[in-house]
PDB file of N, CA and C in Angstrom:
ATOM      1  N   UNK A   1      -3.507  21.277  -5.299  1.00  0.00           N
ATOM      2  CA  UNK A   1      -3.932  20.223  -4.407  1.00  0.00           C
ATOM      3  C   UNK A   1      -4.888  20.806  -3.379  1.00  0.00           C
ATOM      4  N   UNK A   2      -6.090  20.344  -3.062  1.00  0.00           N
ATOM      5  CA  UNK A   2      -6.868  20.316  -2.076  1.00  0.00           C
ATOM      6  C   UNK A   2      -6.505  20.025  -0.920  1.00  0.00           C
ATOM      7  N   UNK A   3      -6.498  20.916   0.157  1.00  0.00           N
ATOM      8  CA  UNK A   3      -6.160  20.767   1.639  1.00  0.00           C
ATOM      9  C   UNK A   3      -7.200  19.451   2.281  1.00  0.00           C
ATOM     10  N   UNK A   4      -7.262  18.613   3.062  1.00  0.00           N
ATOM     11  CA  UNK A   4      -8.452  17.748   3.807  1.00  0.00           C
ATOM     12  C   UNK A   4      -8.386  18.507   4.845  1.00  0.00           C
ATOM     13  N   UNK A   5      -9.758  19.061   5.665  1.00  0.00           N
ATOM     14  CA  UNK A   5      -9.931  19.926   6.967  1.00  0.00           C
ATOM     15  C   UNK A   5      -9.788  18.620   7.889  1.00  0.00           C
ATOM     16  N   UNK A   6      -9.523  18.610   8.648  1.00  0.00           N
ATOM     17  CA  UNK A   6      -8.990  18.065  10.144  1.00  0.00           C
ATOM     18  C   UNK A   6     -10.245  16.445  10.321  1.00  0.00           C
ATOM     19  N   UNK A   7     -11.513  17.503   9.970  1.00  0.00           N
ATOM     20  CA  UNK A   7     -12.664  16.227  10.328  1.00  0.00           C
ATOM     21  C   UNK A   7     -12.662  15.464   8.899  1.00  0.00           C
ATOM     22  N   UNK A   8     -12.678  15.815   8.165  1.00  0.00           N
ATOM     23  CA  UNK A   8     -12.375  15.097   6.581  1.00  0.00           C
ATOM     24  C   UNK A   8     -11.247  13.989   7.489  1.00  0.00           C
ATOM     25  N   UNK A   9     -10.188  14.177   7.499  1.00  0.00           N
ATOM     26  CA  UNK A   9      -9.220  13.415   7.952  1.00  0.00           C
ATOM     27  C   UNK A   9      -9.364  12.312   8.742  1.00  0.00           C
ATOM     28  N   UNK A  10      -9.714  12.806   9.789  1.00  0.00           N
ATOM     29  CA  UNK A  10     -10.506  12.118  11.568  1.00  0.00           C
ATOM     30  C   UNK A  10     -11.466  11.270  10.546  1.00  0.00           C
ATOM     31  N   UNK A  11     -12.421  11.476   9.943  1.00  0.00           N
ATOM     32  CA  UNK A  11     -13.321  10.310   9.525  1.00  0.00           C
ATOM     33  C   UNK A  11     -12.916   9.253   8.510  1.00  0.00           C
ATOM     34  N   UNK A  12     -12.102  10.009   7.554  1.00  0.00           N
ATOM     35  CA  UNK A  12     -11.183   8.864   6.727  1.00  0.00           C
ATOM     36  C   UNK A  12     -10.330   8.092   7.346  1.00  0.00           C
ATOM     37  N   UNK A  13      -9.976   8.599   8.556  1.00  0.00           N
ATOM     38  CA  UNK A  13      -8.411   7.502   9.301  1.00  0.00           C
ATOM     39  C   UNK A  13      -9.479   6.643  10.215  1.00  0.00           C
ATOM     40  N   UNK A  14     -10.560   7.455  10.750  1.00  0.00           N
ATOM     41  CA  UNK A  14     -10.846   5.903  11.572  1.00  0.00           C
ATOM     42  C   UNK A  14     -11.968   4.970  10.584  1.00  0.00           C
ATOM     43  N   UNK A  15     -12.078   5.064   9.385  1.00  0.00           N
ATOM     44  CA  UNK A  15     -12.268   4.181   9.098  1.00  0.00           C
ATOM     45  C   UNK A  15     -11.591   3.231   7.750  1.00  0.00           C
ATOM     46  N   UNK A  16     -11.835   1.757   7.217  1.00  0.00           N
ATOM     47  CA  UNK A  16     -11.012   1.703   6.361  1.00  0.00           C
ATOM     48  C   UNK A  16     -11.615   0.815   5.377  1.00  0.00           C
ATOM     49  N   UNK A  17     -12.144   1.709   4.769  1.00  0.00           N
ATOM     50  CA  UNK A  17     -12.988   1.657   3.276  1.00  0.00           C
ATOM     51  C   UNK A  17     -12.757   2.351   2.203  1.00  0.00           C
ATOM     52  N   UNK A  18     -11.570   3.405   2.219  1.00  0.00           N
ATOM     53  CA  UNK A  18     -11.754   4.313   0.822  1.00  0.00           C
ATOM     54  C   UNK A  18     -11.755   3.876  -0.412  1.00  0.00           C
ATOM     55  N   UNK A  19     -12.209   4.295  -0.943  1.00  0.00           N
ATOM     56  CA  UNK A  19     -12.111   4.214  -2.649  1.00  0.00           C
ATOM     57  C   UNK A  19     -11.972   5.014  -3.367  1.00  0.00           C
ATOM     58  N   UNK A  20     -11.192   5.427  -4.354  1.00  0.00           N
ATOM     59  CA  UNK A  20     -10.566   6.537  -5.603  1.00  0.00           C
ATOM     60  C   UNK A  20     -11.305   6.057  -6.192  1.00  0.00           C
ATOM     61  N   UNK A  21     -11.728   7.162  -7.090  1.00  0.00           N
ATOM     62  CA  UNK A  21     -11.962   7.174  -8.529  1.00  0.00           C
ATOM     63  C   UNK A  21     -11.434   8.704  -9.230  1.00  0.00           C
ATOM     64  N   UNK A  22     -10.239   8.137  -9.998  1.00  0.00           N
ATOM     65  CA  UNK A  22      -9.772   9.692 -10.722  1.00  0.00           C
ATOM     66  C   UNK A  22     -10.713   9.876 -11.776  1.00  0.00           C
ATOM     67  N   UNK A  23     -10.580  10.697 -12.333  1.00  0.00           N
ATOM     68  CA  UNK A  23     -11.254  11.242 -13.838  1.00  0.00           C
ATOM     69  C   UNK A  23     -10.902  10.565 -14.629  1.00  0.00           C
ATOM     70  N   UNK A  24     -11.901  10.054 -15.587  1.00  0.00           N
ATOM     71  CA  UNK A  24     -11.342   9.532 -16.752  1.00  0.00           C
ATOM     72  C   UNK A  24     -10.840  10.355 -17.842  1.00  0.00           C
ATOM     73  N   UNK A  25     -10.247   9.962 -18.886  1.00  0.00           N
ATOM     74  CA  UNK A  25      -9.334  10.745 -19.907  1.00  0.00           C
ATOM     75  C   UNK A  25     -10.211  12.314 -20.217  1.00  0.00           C
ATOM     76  N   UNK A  26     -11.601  12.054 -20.430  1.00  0.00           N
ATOM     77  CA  UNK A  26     -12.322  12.924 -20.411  1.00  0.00           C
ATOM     78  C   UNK A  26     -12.136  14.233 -19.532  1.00  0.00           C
ATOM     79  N   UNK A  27     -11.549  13.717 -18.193  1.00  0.00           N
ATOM     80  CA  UNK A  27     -11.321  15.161 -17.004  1.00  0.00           C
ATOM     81  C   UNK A  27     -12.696  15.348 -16.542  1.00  0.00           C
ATOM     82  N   UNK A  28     -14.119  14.836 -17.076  1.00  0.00           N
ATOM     83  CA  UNK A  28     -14.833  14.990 -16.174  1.00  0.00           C
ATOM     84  C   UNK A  28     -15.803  13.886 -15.402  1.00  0.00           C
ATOM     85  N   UNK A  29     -15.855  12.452 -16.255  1.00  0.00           N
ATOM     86  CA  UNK A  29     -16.429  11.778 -15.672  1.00  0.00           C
ATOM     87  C   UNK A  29     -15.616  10.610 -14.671  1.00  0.00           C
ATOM     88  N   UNK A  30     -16.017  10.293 -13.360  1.00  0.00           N
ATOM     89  CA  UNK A  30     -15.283   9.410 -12.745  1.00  0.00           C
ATOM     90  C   UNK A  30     -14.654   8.362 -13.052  1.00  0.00           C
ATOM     91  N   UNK A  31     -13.932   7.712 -12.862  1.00  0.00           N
ATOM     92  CA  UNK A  31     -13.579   6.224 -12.616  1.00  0.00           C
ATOM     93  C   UNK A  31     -14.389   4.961 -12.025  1.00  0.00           C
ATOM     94  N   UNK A  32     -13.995   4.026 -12.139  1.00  0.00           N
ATOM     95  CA  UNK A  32     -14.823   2.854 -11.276  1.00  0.00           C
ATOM     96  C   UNK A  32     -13.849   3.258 -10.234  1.00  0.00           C
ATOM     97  N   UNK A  33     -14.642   2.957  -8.933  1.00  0.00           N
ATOM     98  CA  UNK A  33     -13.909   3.323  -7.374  1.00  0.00           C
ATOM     99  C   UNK A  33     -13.487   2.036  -7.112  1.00  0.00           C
ATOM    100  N   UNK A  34     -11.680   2.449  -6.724  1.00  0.00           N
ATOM    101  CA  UNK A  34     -11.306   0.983  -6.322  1.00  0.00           C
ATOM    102  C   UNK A  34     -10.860   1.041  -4.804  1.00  0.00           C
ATOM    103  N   UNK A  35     -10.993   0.260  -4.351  1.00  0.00           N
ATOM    104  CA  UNK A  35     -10.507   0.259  -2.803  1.00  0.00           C
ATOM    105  C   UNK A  35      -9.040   0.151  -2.173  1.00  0.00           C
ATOM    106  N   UNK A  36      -8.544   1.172  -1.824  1.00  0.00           N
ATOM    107  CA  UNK A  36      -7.502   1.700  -1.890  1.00  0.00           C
ATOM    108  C   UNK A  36      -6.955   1.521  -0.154  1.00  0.00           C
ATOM    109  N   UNK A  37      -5.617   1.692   0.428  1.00  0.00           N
ATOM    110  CA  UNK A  37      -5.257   1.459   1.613  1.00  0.00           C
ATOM    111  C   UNK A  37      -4.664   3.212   1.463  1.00  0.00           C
ATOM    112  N   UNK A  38      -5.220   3.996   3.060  1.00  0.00           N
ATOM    113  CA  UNK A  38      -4.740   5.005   3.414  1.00  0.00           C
ATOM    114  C   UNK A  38      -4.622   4.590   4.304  1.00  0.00           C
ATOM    115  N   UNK A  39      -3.874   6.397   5.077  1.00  0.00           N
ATOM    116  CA  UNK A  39      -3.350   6.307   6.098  1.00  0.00           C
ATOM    117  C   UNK A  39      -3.286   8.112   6.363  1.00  0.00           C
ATOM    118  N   UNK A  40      -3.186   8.633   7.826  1.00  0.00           N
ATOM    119  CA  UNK A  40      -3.222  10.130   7.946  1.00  0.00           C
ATOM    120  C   UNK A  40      -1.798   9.837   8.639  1.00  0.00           C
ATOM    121  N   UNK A  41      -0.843  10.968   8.287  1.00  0.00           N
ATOM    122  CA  UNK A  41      -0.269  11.567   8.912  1.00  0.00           C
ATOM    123  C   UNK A  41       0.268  12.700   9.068  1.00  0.00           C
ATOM    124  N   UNK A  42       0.536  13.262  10.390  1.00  0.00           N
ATOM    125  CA  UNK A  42       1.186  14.857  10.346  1.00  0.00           C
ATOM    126  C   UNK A  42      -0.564  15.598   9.441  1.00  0.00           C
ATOM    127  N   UNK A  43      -1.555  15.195   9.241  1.00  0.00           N
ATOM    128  CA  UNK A  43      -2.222  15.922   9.033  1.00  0.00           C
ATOM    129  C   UNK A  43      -2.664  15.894   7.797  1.00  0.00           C
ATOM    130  N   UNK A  44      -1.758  14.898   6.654  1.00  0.00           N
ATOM    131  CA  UNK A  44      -1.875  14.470   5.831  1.00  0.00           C
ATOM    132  C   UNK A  44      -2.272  13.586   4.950  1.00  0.00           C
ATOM    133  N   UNK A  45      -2.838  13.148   3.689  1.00  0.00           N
ATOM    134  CA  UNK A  45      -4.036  12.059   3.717  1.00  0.00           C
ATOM    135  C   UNK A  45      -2.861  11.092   2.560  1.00  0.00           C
ATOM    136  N   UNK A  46      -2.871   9.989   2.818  1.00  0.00           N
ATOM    137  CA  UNK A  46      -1.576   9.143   1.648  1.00  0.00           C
ATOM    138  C   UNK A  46      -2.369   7.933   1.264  1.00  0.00           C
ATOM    139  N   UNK A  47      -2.529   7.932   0.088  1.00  0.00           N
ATOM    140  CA  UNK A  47      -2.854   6.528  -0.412  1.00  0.00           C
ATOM    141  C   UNK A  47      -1.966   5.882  -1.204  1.00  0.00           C
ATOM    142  N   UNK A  48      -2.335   4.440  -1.061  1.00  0.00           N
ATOM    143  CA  UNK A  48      -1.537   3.683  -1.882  1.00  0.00           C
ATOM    144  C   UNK A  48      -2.323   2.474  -2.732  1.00  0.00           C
ATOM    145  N   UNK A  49      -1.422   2.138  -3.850  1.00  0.00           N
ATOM    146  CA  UNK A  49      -2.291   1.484  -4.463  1.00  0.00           C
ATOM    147  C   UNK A  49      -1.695  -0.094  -4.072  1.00  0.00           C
ATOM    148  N   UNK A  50      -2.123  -1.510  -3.642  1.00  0.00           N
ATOM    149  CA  UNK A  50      -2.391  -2.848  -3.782  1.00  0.00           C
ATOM    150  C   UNK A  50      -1.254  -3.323  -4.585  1.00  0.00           C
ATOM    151  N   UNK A  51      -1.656  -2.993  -6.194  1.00  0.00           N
ATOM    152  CA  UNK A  51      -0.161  -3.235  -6.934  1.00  0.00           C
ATOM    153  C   UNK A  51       0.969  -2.369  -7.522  1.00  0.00           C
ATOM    154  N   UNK A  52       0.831  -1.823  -6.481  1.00  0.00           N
ATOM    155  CA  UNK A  52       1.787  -0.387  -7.101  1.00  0.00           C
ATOM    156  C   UNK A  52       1.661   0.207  -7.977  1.00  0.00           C
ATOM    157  N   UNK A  53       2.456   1.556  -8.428  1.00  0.00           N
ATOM    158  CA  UNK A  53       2.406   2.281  -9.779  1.00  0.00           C
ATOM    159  C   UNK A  53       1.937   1.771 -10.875  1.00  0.00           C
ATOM    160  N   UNK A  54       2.225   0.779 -11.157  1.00  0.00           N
ATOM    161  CA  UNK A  54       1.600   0.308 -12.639  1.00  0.00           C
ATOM    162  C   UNK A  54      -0.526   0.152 -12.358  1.00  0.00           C
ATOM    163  N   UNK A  55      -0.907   0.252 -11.033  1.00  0.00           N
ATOM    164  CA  UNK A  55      -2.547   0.029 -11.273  1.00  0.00           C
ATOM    165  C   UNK A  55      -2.592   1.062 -11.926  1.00  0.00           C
ATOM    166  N   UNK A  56      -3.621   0.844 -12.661  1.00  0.00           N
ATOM    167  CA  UNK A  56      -4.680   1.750 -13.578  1.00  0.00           C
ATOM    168  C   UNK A  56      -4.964   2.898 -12.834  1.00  0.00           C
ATOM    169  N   UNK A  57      -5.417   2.697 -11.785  1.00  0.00           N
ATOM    170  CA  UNK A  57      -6.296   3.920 -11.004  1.00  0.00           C
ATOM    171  C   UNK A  57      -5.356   4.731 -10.486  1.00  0.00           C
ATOM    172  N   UNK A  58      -3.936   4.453 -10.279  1.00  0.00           N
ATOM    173  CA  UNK A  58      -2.595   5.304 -10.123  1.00  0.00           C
ATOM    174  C   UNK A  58      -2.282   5.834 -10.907  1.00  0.00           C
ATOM    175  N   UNK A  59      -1.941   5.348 -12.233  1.00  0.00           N
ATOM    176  CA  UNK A  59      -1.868   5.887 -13.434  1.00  0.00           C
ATOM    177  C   UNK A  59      -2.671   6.751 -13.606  1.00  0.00           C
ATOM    178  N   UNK A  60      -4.124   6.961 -13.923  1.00  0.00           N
ATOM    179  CA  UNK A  60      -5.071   7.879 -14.038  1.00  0.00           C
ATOM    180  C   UNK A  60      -5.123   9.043 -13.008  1.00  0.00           C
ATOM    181  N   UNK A  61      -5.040   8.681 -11.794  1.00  0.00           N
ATOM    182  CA  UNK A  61      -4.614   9.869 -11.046  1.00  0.00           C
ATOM    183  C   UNK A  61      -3.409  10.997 -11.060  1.00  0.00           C
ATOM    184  N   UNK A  62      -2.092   9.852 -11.821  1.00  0.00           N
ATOM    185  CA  UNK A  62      -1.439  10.704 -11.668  1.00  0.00           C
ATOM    186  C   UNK A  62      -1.593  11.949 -12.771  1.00  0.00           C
ATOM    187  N   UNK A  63      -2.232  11.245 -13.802  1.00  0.00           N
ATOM    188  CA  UNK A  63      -1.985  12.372 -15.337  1.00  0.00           C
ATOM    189  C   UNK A  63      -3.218  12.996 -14.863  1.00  0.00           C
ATOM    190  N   UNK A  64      -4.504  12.600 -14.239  1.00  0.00           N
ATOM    191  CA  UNK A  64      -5.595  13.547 -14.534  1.00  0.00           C
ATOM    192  C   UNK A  64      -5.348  14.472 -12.754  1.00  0.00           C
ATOM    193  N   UNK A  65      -4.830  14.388 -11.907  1.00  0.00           N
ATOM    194  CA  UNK A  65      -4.673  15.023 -10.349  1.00  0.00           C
ATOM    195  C   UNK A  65      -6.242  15.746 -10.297  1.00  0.00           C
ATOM    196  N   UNK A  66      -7.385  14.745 -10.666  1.00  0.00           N
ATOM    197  CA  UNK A  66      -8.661  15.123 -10.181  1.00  0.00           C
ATOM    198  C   UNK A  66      -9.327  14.068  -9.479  1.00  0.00           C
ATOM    199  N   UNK A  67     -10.099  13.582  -9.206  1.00  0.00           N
ATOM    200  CA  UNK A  67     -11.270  12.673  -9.126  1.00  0.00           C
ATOM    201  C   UNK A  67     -12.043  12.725  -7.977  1.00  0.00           C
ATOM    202  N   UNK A  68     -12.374  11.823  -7.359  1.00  0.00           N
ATOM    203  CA  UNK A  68     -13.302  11.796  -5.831  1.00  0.00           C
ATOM    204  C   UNK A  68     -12.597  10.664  -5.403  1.00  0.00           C
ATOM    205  N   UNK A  69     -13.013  10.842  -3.820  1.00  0.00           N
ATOM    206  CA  UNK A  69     -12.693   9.943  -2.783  1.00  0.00           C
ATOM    207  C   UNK A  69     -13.743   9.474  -2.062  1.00  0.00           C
ATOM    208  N   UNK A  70     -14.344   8.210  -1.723  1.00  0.00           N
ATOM    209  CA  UNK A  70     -15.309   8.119  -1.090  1.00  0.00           C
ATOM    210  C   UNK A  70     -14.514   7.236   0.285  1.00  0.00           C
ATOM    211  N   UNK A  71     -15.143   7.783   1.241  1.00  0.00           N
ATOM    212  CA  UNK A  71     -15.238   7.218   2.583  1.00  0.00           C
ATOM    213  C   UNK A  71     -15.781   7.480   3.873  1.00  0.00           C
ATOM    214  N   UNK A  72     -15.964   6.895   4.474  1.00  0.00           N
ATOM    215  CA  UNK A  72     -16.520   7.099   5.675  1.00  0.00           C
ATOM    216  C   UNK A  72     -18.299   7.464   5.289  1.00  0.00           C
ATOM    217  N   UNK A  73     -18.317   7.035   4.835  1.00  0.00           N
ATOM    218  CA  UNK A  73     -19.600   7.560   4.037  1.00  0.00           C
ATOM    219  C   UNK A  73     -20.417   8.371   3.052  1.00  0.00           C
ATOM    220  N   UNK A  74     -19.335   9.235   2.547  1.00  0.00           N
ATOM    221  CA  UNK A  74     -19.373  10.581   1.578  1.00  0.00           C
ATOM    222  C   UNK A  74     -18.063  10.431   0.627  1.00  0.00           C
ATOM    223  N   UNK A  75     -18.702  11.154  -0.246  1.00  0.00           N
ATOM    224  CA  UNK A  75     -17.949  10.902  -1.552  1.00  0.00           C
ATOM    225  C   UNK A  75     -17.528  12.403  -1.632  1.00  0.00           C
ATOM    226  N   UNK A  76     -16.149  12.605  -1.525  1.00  0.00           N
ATOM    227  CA  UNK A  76     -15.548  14.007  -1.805  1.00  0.00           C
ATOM    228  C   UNK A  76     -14.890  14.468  -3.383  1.00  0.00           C
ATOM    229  N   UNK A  77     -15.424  15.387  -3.657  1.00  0.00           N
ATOM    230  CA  UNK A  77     -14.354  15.391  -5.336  1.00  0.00           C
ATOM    231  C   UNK A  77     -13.035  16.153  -4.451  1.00  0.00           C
ATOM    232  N   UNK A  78     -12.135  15.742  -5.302  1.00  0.00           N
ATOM    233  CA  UNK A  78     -10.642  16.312  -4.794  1.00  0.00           C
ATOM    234  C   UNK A  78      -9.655  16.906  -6.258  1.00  0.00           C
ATOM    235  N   UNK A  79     -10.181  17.866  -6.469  1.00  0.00           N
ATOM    236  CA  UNK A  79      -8.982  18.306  -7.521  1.00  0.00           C
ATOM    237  C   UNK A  79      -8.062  18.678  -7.529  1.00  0.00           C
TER     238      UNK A  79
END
């Protein structure tokens, strides 16, 4: 898992736009980015998905633990 540095964090919590996209089955090309609800705490970055475990884009994250995150204006890969 990828650490988020402090300002990664600070710019994702104050704003609230993110979007995932894990890897597709492939492992290297993205996902369609869906708009996702986070939240920071203790330093930590938590998303959740709208319809729970069963979305697609949960599912895919969990088996592939790669993709990007876009927010605040920049798109981060997170493997």
């Amino acid at each position: 898992m990828t650490e988020w540095g402090e300002e990664d964090l600070a710019a994702i919590a104050a704003t609230d736009d993110p979007h995932i996209a894990p890897l597709r089955a492939d492992g290297i090309t993205p996902g369609t980015p869906t708009w996702i609800w986070s939240v920071v705490v203790d330093g930590r970055l938590f998303v959740r998905a709208w319809n729970g475990v069963g979305s697609r884009w949960y599912r895919a994250a969990v088996s592939q633990r790669a993709g990007q995150i876009t927010a605040a204006g920049s798109t981060r890969p997170r493997v």
